[in-house]
PDB file of N, CA and C in Angstrom:
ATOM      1  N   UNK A   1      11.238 -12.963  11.075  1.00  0.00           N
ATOM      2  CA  UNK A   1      10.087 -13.413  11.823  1.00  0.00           C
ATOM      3  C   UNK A   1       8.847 -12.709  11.291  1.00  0.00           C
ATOM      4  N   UNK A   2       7.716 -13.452  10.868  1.00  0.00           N
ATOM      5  CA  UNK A   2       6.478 -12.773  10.496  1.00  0.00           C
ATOM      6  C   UNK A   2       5.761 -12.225  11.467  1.00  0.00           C
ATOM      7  N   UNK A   3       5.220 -11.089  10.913  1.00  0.00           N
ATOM      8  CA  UNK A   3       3.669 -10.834  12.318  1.00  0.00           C
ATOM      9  C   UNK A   3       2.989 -11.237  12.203  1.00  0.00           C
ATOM     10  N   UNK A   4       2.155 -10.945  13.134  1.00  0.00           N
ATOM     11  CA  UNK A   4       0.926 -11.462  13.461  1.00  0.00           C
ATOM     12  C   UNK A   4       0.131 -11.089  12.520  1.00  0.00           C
ATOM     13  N   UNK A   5      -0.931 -11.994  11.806  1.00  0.00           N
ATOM     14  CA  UNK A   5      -1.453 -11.897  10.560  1.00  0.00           C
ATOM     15  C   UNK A   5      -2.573 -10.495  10.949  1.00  0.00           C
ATOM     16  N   UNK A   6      -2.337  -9.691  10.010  1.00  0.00           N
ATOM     17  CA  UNK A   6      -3.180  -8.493   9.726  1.00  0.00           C
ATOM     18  C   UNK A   6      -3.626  -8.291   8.696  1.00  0.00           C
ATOM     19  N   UNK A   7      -5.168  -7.997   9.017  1.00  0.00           N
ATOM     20  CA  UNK A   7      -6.195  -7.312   7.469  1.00  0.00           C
ATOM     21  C   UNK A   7      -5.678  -6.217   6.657  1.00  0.00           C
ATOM     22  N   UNK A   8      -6.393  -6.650   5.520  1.00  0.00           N
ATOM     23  CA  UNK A   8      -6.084  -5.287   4.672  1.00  0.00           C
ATOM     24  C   UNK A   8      -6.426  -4.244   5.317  1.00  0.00           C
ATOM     25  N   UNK A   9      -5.949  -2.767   4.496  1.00  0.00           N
ATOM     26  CA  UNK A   9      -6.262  -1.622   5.273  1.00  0.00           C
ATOM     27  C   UNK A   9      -7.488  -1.829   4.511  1.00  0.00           C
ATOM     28  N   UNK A  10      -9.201  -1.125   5.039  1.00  0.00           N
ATOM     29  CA  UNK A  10     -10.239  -0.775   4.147  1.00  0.00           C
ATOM     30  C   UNK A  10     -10.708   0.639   3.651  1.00  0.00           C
ATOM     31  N   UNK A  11     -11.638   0.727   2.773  1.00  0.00           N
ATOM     32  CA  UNK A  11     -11.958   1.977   2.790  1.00  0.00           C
ATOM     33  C   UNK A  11     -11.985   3.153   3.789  1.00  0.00           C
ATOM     34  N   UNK A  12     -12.820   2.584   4.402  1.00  0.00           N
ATOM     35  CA  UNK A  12     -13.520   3.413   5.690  1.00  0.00           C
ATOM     36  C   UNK A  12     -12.349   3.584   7.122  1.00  0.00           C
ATOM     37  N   UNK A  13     -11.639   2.559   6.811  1.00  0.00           N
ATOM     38  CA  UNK A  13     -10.176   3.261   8.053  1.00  0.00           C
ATOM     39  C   UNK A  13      -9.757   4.034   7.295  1.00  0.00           C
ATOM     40  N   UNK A  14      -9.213   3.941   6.392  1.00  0.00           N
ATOM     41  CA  UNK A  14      -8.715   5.311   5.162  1.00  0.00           C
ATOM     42  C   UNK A  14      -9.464   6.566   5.735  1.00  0.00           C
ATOM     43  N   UNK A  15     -10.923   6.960   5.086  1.00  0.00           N
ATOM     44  CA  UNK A  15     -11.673   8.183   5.392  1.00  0.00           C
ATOM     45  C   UNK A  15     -11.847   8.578   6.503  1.00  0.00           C
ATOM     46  N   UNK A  16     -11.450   7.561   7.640  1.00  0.00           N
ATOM     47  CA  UNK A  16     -11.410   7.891   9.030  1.00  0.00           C
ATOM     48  C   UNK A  16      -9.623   8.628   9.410  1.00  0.00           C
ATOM     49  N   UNK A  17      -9.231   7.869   8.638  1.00  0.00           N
ATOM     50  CA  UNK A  17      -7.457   8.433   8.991  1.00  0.00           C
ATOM     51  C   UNK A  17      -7.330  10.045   8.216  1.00  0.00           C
ATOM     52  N   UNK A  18      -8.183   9.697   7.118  1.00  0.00           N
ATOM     53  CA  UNK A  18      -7.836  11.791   6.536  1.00  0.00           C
ATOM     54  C   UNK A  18      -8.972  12.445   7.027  1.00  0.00           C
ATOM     55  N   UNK A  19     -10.016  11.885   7.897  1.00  0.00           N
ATOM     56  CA  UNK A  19     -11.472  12.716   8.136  1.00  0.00           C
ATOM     57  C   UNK A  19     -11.691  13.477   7.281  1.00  0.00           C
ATOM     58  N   UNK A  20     -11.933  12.527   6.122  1.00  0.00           N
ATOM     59  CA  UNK A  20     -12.822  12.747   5.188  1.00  0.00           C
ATOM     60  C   UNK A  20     -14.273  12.359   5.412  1.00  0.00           C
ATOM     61  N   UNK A  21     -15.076  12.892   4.798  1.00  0.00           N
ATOM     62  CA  UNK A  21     -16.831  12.666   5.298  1.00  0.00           C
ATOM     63  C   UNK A  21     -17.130  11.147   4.350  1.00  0.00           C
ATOM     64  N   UNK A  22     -17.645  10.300   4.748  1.00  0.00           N
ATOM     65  CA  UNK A  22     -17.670   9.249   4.612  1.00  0.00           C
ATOM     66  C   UNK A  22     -19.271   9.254   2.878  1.00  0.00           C
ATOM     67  N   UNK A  23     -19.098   8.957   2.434  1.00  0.00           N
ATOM     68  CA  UNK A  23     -19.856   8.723   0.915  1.00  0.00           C
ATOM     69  C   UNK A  23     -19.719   7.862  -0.102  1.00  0.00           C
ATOM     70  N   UNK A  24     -20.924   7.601  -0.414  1.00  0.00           N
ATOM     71  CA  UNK A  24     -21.234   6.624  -1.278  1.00  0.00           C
ATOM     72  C   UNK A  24     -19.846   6.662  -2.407  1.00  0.00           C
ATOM     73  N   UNK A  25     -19.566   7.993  -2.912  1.00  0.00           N
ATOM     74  CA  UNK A  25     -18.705   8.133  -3.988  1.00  0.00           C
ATOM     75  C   UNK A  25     -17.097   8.246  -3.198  1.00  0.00           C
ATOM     76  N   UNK A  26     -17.272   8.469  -2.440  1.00  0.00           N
ATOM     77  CA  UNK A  26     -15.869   8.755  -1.622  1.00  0.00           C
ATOM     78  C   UNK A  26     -15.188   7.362  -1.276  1.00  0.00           C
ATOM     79  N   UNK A  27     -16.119   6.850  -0.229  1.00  0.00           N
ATOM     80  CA  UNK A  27     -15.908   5.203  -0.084  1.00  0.00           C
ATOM     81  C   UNK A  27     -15.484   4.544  -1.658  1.00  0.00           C
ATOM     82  N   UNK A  28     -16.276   4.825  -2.314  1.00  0.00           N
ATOM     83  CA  UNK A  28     -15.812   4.507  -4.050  1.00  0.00           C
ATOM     84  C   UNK A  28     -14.154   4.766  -4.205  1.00  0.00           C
ATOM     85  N   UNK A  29     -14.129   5.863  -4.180  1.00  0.00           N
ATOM     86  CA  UNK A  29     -13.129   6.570  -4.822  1.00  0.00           C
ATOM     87  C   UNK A  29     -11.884   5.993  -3.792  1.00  0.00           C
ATOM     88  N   UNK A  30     -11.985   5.881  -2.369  1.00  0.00           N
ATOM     89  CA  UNK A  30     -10.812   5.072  -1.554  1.00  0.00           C
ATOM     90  C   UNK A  30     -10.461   3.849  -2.079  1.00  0.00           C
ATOM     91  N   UNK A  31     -11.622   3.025  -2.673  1.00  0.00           N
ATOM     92  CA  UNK A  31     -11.541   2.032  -2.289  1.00  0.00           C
ATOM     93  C   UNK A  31     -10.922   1.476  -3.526  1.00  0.00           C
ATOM     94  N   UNK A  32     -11.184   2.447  -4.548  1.00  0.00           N
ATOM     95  CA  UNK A  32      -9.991   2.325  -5.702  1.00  0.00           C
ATOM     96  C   UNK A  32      -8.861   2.302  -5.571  1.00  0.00           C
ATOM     97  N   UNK A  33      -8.452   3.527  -5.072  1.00  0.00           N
ATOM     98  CA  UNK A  33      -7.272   4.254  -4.580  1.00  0.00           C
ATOM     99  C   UNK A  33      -6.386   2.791  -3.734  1.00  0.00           C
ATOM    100  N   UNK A  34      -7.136   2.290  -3.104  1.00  0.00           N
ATOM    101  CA  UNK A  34      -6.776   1.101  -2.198  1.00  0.00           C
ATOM    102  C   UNK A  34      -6.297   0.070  -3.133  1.00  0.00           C
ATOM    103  N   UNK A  35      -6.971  -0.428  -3.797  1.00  0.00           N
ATOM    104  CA  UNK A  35      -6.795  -1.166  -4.404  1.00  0.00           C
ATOM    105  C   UNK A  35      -5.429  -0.959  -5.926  1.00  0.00           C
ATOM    106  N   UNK A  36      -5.428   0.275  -6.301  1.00  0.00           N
ATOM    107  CA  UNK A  36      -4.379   0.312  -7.230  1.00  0.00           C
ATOM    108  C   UNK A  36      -3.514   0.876  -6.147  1.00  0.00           C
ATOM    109  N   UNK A  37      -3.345   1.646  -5.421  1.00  0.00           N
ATOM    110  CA  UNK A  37      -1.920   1.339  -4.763  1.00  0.00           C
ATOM    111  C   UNK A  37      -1.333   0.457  -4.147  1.00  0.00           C
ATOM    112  N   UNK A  38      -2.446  -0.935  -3.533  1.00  0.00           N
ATOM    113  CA  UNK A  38      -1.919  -2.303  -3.640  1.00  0.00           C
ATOM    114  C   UNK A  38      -1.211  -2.745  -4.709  1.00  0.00           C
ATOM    115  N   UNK A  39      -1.957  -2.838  -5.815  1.00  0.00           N
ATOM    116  CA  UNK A  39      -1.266  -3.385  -6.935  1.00  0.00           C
ATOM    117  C   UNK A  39      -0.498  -2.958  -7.406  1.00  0.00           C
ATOM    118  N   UNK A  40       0.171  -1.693  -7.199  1.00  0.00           N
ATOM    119  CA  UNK A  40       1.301  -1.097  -7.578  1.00  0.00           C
ATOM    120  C   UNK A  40       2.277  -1.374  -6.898  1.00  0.00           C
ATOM    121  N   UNK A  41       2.085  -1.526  -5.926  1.00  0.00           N
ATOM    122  CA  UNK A  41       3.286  -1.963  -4.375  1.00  0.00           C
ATOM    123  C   UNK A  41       3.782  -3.243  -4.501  1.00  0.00           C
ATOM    124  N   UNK A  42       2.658  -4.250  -4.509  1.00  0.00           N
ATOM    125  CA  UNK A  42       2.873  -5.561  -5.095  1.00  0.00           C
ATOM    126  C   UNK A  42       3.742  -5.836  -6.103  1.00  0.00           C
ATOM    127  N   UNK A  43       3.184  -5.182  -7.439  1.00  0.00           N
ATOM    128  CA  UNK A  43       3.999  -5.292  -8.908  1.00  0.00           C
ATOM    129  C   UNK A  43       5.058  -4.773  -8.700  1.00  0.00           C
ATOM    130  N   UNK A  44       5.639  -4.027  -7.700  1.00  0.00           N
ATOM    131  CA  UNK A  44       7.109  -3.451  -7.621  1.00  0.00           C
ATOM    132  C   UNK A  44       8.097  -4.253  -6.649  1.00  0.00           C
ATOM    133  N   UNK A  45       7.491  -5.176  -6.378  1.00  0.00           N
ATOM    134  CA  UNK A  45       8.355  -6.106  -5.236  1.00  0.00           C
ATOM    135  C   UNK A  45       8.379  -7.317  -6.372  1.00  0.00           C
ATOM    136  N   UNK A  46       7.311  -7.880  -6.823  1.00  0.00           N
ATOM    137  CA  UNK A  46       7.357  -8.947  -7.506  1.00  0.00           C
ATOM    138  C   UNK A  46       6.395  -9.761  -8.297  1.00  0.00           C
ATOM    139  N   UNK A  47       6.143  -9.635  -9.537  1.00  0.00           N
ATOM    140  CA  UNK A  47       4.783  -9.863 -10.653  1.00  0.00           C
ATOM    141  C   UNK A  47       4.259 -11.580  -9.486  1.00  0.00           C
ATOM    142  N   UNK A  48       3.034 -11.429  -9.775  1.00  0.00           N
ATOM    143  CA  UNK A  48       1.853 -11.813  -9.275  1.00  0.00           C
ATOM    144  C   UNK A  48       1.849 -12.229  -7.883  1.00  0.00           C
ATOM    145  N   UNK A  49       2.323 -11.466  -7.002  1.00  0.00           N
ATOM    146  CA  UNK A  49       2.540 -10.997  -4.935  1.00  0.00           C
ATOM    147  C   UNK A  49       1.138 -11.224  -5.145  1.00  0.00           C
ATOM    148  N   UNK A  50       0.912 -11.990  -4.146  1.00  0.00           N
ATOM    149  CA  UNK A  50      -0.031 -11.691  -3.550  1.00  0.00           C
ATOM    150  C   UNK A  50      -0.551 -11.118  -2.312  1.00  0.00           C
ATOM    151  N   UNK A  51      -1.800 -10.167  -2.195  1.00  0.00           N
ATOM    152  CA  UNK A  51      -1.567  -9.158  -0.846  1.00  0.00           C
ATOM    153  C   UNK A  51      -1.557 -10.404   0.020  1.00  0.00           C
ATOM    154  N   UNK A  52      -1.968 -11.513   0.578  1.00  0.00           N
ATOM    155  CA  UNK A  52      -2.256 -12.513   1.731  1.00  0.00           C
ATOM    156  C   UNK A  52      -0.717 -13.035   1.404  1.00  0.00           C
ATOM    157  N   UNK A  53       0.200 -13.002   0.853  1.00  0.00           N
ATOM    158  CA  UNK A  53       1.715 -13.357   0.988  1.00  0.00           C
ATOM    159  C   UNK A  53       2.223 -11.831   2.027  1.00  0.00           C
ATOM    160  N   UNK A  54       1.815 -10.685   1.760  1.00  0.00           N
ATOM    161  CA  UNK A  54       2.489  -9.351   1.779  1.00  0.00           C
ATOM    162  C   UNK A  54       1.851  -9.306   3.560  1.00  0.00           C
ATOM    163  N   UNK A  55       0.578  -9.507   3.644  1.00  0.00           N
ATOM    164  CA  UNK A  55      -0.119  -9.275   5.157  1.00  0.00           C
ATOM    165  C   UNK A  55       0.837 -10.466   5.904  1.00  0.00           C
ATOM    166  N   UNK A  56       1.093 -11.393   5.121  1.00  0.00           N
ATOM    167  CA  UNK A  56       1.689 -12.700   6.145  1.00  0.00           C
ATOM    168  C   UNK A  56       2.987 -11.835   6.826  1.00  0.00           C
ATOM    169  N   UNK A  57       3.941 -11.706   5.700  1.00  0.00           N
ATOM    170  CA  UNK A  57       5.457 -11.194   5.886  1.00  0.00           C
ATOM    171  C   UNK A  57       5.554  -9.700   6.751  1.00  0.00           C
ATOM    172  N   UNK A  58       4.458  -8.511   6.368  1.00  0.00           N
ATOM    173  CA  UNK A  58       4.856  -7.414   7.057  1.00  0.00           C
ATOM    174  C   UNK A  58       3.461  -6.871   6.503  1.00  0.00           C
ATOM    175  N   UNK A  59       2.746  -6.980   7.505  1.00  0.00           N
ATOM    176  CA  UNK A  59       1.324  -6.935   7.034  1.00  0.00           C
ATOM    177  C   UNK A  59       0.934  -4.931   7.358  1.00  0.00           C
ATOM    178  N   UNK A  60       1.616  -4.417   8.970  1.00  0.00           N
ATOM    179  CA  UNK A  60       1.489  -3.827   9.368  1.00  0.00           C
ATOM    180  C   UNK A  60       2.256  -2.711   7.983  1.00  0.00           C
ATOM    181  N   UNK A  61       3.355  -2.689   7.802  1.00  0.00           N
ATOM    182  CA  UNK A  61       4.224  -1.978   6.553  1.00  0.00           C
ATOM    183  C   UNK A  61       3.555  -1.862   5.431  1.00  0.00           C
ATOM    184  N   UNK A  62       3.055  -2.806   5.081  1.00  0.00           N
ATOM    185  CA  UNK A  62       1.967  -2.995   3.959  1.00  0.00           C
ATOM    186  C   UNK A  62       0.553  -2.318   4.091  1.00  0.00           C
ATOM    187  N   UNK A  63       0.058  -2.188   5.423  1.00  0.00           N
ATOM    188  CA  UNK A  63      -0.968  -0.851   5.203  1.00  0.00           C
ATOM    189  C   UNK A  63      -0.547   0.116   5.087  1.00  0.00           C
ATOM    190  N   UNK A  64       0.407   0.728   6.030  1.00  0.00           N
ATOM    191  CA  UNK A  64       1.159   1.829   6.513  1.00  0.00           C
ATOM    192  C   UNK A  64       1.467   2.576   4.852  1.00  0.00           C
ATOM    193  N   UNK A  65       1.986   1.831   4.150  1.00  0.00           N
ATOM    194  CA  UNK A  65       2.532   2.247   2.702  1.00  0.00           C
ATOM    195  C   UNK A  65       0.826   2.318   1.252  1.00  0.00           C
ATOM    196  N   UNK A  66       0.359   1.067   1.639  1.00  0.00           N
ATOM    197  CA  UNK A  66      -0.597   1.565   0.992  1.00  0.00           C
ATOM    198  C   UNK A  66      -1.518   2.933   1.317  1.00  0.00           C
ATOM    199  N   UNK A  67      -1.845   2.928   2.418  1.00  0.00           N
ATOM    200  CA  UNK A  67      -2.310   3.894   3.204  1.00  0.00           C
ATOM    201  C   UNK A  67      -1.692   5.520   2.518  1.00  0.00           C
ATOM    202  N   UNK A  68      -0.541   5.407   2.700  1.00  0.00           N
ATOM    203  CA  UNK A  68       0.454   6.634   2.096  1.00  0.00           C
ATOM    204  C   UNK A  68       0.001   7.098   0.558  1.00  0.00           C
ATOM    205  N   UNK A  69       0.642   5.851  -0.341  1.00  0.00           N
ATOM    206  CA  UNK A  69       0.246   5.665  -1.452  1.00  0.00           C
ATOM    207  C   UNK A  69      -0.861   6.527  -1.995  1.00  0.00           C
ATOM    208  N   UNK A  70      -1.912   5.542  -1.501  1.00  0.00           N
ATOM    209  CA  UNK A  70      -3.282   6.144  -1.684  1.00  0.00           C
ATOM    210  C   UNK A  70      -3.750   7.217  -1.371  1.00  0.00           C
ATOM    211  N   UNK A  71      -3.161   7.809  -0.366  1.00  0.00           N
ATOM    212  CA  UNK A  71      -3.727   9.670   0.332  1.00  0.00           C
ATOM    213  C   UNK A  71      -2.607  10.466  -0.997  1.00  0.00           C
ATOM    214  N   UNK A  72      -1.551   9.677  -1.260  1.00  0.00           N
ATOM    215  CA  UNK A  72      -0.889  10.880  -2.140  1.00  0.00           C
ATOM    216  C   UNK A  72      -1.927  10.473  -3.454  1.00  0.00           C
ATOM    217  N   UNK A  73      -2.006   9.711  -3.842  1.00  0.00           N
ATOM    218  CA  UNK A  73      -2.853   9.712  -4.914  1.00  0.00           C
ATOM    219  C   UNK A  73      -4.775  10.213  -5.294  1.00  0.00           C
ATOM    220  N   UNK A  74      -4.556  10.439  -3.782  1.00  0.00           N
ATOM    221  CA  UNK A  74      -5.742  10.970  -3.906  1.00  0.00           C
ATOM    222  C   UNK A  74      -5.834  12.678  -3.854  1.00  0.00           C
ATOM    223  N   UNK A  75      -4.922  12.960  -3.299  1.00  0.00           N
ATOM    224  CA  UNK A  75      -4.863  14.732  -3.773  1.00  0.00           C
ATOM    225  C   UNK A  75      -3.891  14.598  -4.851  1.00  0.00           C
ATOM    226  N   UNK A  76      -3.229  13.522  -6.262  1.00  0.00           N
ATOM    227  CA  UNK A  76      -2.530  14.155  -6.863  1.00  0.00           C
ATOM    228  C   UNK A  76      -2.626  12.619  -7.911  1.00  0.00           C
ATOM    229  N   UNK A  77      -3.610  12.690  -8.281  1.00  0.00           N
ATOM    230  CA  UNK A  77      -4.187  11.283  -9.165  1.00  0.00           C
ATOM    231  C   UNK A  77      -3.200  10.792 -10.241  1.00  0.00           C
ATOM    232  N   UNK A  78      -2.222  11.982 -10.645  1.00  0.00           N
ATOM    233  CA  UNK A  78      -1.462  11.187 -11.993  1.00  0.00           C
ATOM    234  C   UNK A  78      -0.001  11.381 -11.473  1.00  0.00           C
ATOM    235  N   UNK A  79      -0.055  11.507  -9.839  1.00  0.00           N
ATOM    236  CA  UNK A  79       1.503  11.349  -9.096  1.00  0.00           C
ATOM    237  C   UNK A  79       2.693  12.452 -10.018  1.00  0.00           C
ATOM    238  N   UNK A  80       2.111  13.433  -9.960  1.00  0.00           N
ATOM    239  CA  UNK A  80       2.984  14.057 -10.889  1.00  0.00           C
ATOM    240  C   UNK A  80       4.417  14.807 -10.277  1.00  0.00           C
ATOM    241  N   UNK A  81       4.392  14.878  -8.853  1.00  0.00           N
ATOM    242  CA  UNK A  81       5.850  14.309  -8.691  1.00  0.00           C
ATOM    243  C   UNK A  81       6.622  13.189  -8.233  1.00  0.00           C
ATOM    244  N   UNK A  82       5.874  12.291  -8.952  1.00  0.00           N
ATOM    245  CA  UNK A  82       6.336  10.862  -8.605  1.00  0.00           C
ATOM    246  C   UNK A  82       6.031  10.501  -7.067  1.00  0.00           C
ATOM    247  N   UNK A  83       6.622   9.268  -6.142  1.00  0.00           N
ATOM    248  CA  UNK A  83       6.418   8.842  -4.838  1.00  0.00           C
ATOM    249  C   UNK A  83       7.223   9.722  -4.111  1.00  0.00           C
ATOM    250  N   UNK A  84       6.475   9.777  -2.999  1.00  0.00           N
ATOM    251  CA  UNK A  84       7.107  10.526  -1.953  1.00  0.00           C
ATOM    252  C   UNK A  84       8.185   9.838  -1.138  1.00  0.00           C
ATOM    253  N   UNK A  85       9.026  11.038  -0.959  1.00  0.00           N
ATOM    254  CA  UNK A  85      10.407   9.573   0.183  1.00  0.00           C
ATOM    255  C   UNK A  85       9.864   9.001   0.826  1.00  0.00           C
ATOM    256  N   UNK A  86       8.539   9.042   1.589  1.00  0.00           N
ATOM    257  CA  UNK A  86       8.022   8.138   2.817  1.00  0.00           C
ATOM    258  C   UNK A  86       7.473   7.071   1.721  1.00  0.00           C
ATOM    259  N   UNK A  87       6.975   7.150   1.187  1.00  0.00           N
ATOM    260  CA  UNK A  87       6.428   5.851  -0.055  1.00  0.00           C
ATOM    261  C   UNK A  87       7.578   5.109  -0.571  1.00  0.00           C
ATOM    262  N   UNK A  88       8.682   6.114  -1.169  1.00  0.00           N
ATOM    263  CA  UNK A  88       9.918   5.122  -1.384  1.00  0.00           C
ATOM    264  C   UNK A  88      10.885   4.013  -0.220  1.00  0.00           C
ATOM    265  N   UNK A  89      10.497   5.058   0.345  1.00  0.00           N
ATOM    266  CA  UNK A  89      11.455   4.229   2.015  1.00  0.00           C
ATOM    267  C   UNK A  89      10.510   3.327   2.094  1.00  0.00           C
ATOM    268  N   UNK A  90       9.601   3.459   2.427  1.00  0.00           N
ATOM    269  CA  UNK A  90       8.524   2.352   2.825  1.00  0.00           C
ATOM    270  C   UNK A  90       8.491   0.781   1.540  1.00  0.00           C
ATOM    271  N   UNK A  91       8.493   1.563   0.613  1.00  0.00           N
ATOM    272  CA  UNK A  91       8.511   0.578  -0.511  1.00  0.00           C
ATOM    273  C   UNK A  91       9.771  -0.720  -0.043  1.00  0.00           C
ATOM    274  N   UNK A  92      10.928   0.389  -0.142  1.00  0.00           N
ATOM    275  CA  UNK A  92      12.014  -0.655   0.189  1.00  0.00           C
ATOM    276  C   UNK A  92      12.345  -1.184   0.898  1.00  0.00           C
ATOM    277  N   UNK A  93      11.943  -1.242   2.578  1.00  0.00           N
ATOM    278  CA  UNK A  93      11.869  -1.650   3.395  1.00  0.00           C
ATOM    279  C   UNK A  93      10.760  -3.098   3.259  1.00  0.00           C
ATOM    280  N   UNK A  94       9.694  -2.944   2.580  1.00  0.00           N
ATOM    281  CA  UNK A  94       8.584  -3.802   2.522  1.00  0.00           C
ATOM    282  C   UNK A  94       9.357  -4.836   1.124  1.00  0.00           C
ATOM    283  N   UNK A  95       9.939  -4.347   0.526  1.00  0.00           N
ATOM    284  CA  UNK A  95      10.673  -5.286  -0.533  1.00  0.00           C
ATOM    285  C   UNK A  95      11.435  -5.956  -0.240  1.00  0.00           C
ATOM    286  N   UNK A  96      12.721  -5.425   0.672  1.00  0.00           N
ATOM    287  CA  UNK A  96      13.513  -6.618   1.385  1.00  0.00           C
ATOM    288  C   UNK A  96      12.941  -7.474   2.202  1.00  0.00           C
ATOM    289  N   UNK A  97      11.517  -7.054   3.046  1.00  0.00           N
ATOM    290  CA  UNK A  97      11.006  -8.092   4.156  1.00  0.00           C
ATOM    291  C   UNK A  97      10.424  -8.802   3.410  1.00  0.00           C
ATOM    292  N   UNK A  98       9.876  -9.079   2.455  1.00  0.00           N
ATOM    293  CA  UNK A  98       9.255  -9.695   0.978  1.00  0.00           C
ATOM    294  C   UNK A  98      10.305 -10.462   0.309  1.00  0.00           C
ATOM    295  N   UNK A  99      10.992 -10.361  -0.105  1.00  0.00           N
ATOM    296  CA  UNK A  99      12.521 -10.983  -1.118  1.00  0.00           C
ATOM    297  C   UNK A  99      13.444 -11.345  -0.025  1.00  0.00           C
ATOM    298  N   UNK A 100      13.416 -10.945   1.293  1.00  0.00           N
ATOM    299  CA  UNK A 100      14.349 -11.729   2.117  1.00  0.00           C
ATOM    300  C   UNK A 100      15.675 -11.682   1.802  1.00  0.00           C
ATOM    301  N   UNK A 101      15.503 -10.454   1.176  1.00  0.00           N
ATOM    302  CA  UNK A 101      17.489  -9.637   1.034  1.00  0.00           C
ATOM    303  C   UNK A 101      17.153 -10.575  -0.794  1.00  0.00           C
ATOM    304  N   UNK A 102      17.150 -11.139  -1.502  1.00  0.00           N
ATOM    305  CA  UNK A 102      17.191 -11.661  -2.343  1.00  0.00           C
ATOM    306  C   UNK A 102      16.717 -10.539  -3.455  1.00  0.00           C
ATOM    307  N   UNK A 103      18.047 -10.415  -4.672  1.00  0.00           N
ATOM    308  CA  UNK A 103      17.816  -9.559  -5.536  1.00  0.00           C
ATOM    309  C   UNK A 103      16.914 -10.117  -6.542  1.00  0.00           C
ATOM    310  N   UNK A 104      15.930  -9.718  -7.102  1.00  0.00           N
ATOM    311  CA  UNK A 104      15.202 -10.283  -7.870  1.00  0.00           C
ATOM    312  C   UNK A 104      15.090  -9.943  -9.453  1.00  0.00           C
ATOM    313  N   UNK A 105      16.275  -9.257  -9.185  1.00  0.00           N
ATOM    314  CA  UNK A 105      16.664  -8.751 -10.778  1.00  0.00           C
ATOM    315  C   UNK A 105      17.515  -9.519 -11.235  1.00  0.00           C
ATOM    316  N   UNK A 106      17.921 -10.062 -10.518  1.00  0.00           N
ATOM    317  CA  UNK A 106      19.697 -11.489 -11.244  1.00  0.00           C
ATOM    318  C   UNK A 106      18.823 -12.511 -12.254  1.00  0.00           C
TER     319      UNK A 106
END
């Protein structure tokens, strides 16, 4: 069953969720962060997802993880110990509600 259709996460809920001080370069710098840990989340479930497929199916999981994503990447820009279990769990949870149990490697 899908939810109820939900927005992307944005910059500014981001800098409000780490109370970070809100800036011209900061807002910048989230809103990157936002955007490539979308596209990383996406590209790992399935080449060309689109986020308005991902908000339809589990829209709420899909901030929740980008959200994650992006705060680890923002204190640790080249992920240098890779995803965190809450990013991996999250990942895979958001991949089966996405693929619908369907392996997409066969």
């Amino acid at each position: 069953m899908a939810e109820e259709q939900v927005n992307l996460l944005n910059a500014k809920m981001l800098l409000d969720e780490l109370h970070v001080d809100e800036s011209p370069e900061e807002l910048a710098t989230i809103k990157s962060l936002i955007n490539d840990a979308s596209v990383i989340i996406r590209g790992s479930i399935r080449d060309n997802l689109s986020e308005e497929d991902v908000l339809k199916t589990a829209g709420n999981l899909f901030n929740r993880l980008i959200s994650a994503l992006a705060t680890q990447m923002y204190y640790d820009r080249t992920l240098s110990t890779g995803y965190s279990a809450g990013v991996q769990i999250m990942l895979n949870q958001l991949r089966a509600k996405v693929l619908g149990g369907q392996d997409e490697t066969i």
